[in-house]
ModelCIF file with pLDDT and N, C-alpha, C, O atoms, coordinates in Angstrom:
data_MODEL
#
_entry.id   MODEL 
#
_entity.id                         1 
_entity.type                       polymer 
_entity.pdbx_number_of_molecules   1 
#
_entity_poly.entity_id                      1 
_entity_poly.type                           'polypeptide(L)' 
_entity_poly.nstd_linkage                   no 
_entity_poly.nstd_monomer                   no 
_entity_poly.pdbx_seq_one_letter_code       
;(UNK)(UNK)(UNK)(UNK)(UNK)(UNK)(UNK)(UNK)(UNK)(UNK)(UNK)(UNK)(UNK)(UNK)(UNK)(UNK)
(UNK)(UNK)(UNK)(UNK)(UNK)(UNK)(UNK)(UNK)(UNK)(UNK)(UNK)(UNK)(UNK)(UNK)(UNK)(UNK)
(UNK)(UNK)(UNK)(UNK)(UNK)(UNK)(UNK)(UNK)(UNK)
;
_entity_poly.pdbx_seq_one_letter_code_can   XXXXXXXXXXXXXXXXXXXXXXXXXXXXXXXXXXXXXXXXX 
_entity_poly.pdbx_strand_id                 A 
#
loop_
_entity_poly_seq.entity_id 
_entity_poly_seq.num 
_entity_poly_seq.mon_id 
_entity_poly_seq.hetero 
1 1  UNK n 
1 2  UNK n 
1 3  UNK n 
1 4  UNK n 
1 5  UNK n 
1 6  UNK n 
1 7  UNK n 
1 8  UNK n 
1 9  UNK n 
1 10 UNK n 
1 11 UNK n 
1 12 UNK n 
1 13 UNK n 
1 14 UNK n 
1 15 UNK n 
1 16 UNK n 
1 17 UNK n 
1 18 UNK n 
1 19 UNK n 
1 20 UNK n 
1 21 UNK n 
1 22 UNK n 
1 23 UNK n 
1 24 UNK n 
1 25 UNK n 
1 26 UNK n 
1 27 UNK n 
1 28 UNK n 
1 29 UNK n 
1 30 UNK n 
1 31 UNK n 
1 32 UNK n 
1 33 UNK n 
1 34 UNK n 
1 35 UNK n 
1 36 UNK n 
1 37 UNK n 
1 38 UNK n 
1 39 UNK n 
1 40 UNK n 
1 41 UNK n 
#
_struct_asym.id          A 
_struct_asym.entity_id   1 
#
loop_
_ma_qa_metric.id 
_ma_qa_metric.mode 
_ma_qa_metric.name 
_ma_qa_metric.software_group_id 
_ma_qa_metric.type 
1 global pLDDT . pLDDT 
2 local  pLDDT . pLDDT 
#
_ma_qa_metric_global.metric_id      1 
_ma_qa_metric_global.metric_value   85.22 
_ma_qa_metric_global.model_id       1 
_ma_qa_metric_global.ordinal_id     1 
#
loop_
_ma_qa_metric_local.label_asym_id 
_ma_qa_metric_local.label_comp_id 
_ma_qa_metric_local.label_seq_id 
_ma_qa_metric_local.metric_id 
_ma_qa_metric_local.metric_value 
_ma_qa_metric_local.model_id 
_ma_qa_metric_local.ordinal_id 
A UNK 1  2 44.00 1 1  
A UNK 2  2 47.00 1 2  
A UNK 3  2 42.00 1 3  
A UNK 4  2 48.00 1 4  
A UNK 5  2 50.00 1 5  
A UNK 6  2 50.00 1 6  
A UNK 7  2 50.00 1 7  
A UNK 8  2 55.00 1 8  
A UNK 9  2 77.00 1 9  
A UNK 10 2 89.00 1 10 
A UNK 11 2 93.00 1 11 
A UNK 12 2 95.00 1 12 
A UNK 13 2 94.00 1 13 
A UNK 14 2 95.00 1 14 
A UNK 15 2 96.00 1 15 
A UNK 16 2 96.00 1 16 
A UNK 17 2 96.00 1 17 
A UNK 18 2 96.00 1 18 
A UNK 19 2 96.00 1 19 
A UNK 20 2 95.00 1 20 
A UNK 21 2 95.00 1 21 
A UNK 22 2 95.00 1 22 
A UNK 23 2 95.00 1 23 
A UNK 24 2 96.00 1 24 
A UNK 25 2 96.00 1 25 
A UNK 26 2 97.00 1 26 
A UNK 27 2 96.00 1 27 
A UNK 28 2 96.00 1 28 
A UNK 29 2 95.00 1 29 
A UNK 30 2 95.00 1 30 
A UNK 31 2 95.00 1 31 
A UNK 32 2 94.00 1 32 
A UNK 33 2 94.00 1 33 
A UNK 34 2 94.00 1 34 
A UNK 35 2 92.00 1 35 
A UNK 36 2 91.00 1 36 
A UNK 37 2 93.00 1 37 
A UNK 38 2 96.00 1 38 
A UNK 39 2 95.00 1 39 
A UNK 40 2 95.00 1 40 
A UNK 41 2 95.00 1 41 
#
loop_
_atom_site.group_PDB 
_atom_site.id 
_atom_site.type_symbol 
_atom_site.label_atom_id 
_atom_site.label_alt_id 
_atom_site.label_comp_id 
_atom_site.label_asym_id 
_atom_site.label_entity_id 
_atom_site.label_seq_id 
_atom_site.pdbx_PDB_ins_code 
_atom_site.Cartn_x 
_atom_site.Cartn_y 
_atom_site.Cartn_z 
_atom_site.occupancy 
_atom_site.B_iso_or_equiv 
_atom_site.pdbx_formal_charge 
_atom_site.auth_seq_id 
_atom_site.auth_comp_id 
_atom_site.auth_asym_id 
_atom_site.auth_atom_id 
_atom_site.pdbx_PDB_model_num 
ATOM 1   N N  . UNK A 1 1  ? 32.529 39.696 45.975 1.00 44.00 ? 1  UNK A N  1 
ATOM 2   C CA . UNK A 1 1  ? 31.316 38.876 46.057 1.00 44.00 ? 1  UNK A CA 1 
ATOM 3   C C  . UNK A 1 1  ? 31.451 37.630 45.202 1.00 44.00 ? 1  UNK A C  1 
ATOM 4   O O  . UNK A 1 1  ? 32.219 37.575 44.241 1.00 44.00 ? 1  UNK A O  1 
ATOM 5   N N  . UNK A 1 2  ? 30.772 36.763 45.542 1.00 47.00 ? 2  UNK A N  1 
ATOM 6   C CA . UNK A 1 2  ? 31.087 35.243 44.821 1.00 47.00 ? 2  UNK A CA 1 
ATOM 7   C C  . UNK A 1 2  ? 29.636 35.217 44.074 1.00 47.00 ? 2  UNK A C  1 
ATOM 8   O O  . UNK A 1 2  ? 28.531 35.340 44.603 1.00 47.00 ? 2  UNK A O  1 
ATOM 9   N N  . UNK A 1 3  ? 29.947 35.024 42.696 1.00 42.00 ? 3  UNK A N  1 
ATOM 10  C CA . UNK A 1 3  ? 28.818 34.952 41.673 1.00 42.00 ? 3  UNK A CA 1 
ATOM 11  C C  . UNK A 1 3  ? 28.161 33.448 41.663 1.00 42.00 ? 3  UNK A C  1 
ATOM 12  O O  . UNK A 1 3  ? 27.244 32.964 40.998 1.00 42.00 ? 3  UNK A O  1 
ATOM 13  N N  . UNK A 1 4  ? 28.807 33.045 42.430 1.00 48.00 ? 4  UNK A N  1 
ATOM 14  C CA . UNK A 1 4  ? 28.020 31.160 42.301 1.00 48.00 ? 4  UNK A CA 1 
ATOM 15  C C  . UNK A 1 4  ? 26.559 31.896 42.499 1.00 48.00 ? 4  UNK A C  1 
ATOM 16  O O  . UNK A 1 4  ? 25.813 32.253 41.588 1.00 48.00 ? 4  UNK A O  1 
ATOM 17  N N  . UNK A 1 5  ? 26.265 32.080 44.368 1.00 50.00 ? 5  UNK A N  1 
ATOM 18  C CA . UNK A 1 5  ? 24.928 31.998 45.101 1.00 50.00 ? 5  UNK A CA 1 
ATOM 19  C C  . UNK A 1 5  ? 23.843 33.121 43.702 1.00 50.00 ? 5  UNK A C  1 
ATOM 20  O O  . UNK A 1 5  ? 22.782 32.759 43.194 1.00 50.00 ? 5  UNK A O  1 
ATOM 21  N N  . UNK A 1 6  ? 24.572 34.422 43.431 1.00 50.00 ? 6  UNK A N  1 
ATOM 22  C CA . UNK A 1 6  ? 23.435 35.066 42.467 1.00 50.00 ? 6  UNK A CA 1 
ATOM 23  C C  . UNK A 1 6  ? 22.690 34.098 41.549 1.00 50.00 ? 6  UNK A C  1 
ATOM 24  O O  . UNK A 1 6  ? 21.513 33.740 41.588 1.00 50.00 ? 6  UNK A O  1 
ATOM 25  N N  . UNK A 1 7  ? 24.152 33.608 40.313 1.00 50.00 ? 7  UNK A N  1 
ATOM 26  C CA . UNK A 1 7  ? 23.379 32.803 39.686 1.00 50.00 ? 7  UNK A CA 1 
ATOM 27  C C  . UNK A 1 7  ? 22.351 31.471 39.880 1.00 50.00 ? 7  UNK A C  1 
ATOM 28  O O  . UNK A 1 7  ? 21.613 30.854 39.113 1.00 50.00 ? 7  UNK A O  1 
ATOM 29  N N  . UNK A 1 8  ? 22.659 31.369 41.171 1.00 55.00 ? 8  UNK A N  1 
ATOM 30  C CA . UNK A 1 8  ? 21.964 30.059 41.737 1.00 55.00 ? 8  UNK A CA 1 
ATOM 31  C C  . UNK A 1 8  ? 20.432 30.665 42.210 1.00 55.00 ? 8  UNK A C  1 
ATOM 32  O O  . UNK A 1 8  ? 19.427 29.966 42.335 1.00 55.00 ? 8  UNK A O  1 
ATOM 33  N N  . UNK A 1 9  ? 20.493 31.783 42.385 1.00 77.00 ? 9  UNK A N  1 
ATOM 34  C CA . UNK A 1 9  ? 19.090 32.154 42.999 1.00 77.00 ? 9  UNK A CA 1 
ATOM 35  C C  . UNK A 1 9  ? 18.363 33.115 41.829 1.00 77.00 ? 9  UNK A C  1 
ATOM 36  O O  . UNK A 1 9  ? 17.205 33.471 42.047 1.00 77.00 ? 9  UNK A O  1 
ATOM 37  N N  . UNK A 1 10 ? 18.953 33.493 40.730 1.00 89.00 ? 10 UNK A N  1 
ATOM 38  C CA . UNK A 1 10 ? 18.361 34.142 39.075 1.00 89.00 ? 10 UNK A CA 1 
ATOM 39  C C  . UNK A 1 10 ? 17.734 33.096 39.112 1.00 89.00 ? 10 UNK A C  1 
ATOM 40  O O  . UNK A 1 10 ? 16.650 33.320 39.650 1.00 89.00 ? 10 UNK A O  1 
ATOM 41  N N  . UNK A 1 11 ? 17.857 31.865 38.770 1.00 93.00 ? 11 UNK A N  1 
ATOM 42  C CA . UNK A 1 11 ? 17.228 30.673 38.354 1.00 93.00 ? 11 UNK A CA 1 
ATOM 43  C C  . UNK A 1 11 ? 16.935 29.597 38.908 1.00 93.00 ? 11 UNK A C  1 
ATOM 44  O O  . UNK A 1 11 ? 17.779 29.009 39.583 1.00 93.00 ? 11 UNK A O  1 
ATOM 45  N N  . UNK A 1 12 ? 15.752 29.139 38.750 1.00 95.00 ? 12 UNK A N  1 
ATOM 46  C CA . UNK A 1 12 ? 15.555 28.028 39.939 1.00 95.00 ? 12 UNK A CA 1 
ATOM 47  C C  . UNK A 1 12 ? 14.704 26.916 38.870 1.00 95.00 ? 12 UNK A C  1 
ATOM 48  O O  . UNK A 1 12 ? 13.882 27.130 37.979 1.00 95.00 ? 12 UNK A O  1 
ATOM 49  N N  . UNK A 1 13 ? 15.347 25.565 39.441 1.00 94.00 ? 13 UNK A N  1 
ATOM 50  C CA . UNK A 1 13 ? 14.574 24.329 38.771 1.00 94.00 ? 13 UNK A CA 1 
ATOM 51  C C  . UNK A 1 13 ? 12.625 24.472 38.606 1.00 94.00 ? 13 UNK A C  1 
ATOM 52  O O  . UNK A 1 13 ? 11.929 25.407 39.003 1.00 94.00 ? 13 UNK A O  1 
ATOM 53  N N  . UNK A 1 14 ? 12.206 23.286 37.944 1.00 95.00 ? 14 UNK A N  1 
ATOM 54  C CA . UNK A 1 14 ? 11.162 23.035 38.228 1.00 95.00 ? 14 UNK A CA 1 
ATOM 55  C C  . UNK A 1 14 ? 10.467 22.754 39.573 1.00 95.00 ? 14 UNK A C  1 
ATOM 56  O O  . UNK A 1 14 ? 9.478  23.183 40.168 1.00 95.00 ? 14 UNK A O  1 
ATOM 57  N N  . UNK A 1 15 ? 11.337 21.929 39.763 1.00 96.00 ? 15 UNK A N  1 
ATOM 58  C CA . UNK A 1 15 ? 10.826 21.581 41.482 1.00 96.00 ? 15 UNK A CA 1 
ATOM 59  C C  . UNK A 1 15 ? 11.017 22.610 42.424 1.00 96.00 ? 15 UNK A C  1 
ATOM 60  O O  . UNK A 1 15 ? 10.188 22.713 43.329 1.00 96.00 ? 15 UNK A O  1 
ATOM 61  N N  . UNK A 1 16 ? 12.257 23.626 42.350 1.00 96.00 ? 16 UNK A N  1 
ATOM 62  C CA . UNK A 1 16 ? 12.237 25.090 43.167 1.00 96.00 ? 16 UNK A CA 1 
ATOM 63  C C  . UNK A 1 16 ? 10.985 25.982 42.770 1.00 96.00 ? 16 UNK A C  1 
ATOM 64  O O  . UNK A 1 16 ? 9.926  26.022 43.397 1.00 96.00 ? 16 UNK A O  1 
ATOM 65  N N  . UNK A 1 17 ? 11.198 26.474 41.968 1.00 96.00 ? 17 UNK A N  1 
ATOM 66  C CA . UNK A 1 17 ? 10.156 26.579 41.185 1.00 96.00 ? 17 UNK A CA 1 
ATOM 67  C C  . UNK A 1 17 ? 8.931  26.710 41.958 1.00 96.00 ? 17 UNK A C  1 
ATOM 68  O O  . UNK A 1 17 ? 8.542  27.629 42.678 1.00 96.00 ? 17 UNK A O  1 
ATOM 69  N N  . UNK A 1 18 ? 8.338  25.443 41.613 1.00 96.00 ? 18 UNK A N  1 
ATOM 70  C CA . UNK A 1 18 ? 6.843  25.028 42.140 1.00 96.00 ? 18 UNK A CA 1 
ATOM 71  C C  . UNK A 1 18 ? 6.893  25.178 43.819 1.00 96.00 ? 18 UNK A C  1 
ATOM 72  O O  . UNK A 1 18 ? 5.919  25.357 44.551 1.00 96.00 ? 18 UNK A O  1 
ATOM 73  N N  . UNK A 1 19 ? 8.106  25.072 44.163 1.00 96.00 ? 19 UNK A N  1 
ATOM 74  C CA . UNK A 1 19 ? 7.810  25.742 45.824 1.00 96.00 ? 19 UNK A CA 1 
ATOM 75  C C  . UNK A 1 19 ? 8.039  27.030 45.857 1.00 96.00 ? 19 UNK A C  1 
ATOM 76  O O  . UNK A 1 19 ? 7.719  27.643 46.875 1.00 96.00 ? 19 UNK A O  1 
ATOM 77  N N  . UNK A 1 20 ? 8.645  27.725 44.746 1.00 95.00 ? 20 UNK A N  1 
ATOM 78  C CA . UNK A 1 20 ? 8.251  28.831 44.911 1.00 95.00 ? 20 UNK A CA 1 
ATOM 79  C C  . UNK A 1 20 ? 6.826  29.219 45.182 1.00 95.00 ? 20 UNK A C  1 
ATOM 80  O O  . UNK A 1 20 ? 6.351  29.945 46.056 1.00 95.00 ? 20 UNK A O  1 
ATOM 81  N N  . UNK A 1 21 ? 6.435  28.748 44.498 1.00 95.00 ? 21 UNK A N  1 
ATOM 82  C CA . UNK A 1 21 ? 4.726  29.182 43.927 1.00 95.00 ? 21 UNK A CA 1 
ATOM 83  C C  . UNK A 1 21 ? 3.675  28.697 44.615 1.00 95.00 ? 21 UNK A C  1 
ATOM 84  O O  . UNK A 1 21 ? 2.494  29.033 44.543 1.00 95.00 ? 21 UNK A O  1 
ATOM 85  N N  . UNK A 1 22 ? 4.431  27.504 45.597 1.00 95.00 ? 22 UNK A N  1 
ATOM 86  C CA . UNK A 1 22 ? 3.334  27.292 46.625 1.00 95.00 ? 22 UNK A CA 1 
ATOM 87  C C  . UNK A 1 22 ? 2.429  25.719 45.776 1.00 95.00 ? 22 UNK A C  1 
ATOM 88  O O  . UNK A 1 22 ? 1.426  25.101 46.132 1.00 95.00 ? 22 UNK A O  1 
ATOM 89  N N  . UNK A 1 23 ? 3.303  25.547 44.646 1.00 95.00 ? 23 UNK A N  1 
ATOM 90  C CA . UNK A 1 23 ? 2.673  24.642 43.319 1.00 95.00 ? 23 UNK A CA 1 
ATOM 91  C C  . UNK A 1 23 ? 3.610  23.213 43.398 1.00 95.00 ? 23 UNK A C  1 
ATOM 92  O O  . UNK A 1 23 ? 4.805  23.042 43.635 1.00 95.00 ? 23 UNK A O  1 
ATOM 93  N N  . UNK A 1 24 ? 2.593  22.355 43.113 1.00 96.00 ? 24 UNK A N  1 
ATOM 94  C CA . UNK A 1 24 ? 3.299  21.029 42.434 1.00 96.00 ? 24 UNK A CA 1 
ATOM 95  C C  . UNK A 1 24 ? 3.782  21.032 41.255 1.00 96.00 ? 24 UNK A C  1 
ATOM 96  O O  . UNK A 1 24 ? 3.234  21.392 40.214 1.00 96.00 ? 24 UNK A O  1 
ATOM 97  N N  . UNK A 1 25 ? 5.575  20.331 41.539 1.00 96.00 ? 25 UNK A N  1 
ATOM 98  C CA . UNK A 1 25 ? 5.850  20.696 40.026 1.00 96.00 ? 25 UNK A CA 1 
ATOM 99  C C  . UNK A 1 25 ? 5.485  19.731 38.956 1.00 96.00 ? 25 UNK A C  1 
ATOM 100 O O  . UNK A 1 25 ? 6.151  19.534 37.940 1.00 96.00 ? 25 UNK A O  1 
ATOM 101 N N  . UNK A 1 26 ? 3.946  18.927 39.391 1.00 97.00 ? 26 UNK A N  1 
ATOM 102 C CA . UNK A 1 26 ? 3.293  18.353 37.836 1.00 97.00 ? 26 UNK A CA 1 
ATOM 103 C C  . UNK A 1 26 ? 2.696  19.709 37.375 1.00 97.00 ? 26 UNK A C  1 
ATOM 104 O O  . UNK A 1 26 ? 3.000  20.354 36.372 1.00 97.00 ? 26 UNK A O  1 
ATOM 105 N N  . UNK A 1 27 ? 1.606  20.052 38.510 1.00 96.00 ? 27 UNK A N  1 
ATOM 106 C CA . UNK A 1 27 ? 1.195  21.340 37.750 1.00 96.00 ? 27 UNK A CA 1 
ATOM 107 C C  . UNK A 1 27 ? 1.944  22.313 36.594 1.00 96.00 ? 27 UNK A C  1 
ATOM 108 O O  . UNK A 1 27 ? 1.486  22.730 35.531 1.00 96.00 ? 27 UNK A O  1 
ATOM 109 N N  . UNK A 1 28 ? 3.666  22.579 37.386 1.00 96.00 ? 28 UNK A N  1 
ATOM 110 C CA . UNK A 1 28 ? 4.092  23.370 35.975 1.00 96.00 ? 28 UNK A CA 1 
ATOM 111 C C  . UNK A 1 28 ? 4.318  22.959 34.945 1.00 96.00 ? 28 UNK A C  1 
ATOM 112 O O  . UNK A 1 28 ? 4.248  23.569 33.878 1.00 96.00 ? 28 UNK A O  1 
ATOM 113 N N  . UNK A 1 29 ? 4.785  21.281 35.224 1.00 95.00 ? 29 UNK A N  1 
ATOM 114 C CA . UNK A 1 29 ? 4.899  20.779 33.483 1.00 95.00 ? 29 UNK A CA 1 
ATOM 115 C C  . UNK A 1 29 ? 3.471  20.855 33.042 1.00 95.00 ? 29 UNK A C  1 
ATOM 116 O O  . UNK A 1 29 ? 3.524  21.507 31.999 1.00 95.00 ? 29 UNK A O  1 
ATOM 117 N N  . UNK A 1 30 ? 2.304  20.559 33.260 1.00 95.00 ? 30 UNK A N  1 
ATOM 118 C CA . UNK A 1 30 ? 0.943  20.443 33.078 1.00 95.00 ? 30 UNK A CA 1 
ATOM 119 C C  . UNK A 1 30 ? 0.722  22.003 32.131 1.00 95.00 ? 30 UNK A C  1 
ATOM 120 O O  . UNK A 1 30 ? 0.090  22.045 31.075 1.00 95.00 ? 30 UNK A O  1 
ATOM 121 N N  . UNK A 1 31 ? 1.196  22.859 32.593 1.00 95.00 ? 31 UNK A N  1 
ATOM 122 C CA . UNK A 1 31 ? 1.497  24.337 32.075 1.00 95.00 ? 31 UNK A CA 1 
ATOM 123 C C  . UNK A 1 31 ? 1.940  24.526 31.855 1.00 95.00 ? 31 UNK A C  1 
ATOM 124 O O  . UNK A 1 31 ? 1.605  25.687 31.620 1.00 95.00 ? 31 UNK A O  1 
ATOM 125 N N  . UNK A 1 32 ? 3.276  24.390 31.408 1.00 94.00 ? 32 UNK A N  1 
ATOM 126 C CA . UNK A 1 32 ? 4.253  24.465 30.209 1.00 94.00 ? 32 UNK A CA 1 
ATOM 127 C C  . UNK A 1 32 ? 3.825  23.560 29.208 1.00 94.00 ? 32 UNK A C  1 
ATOM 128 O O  . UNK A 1 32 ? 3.864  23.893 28.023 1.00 94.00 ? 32 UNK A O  1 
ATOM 129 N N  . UNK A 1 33 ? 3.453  22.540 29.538 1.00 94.00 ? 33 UNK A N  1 
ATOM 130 C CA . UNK A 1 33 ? 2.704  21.865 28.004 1.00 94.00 ? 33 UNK A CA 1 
ATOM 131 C C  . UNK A 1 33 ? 1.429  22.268 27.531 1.00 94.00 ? 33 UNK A C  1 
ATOM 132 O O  . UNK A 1 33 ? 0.916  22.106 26.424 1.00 94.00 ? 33 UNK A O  1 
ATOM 133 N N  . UNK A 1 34 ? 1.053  22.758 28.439 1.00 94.00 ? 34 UNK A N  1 
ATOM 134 C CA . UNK A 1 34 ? -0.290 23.753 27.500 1.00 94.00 ? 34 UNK A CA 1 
ATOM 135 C C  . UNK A 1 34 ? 0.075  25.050 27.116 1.00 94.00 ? 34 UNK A C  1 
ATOM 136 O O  . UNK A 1 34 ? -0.797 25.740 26.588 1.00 94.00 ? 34 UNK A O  1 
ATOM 137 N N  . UNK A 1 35 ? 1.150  25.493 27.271 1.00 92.00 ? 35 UNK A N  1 
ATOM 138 C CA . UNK A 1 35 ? 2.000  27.075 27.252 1.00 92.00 ? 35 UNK A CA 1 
ATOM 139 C C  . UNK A 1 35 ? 0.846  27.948 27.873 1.00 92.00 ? 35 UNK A C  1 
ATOM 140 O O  . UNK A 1 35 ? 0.264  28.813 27.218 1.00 92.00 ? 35 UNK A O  1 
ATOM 141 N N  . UNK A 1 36 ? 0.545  27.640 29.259 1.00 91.00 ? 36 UNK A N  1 
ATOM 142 C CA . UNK A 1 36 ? -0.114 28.689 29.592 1.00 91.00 ? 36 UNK A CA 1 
ATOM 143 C C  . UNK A 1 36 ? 1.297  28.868 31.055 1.00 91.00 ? 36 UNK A C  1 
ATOM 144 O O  . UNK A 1 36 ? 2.372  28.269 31.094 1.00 91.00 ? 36 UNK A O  1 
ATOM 145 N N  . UNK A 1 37 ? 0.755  29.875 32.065 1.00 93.00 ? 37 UNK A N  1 
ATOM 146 C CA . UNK A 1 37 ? 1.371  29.387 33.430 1.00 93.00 ? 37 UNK A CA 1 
ATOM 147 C C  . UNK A 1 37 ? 2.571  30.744 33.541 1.00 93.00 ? 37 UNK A C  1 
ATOM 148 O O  . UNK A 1 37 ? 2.562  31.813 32.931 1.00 93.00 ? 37 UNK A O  1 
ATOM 149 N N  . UNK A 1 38 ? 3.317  30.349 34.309 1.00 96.00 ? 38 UNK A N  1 
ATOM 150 C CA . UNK A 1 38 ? 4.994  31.178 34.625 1.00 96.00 ? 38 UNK A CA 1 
ATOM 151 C C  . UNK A 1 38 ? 5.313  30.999 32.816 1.00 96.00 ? 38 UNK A C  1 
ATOM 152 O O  . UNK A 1 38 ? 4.732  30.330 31.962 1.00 96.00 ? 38 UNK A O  1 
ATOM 153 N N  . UNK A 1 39 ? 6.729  32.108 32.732 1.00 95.00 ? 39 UNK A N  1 
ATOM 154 C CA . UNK A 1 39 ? 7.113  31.545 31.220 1.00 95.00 ? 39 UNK A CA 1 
ATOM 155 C C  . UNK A 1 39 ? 8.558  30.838 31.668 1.00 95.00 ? 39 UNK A C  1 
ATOM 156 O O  . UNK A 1 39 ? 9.331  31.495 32.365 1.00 95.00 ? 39 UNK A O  1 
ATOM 157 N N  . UNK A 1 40 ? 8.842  29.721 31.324 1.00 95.00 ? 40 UNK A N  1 
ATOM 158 C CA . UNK A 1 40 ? 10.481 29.081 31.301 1.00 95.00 ? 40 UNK A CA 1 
ATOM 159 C C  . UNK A 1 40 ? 11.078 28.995 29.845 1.00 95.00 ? 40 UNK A C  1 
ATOM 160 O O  . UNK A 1 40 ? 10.798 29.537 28.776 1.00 95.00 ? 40 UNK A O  1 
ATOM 161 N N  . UNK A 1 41 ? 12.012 28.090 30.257 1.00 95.00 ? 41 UNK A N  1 
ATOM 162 C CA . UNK A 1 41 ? 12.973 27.968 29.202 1.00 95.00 ? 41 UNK A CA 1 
ATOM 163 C C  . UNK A 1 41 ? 13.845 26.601 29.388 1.00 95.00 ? 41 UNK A C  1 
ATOM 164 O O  . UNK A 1 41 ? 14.726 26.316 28.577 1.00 95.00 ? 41 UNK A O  1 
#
């Protein structure tokens, strides 16, 4: 198995991210700067 695609799909940008969630990714910075929201890093 090729470990690229796993690690590529463990973690996803801001902008993946927020389509994950169905969200604009101002909203998550908007929530990461209030530390409320998803938790990142």
């Amino acid at each position: 198995p090729d470990a690229t695609p796993t690690t590529r799909q463990a973690f996803l940008s801001v902008k993946d991210a927020a389509e994950y969630l169905g969200l604009s990714p101002h909203t998550l910075y908007v929530w990461r700067h209030r530390r409320n929201g998803p938790p990142s890093f």
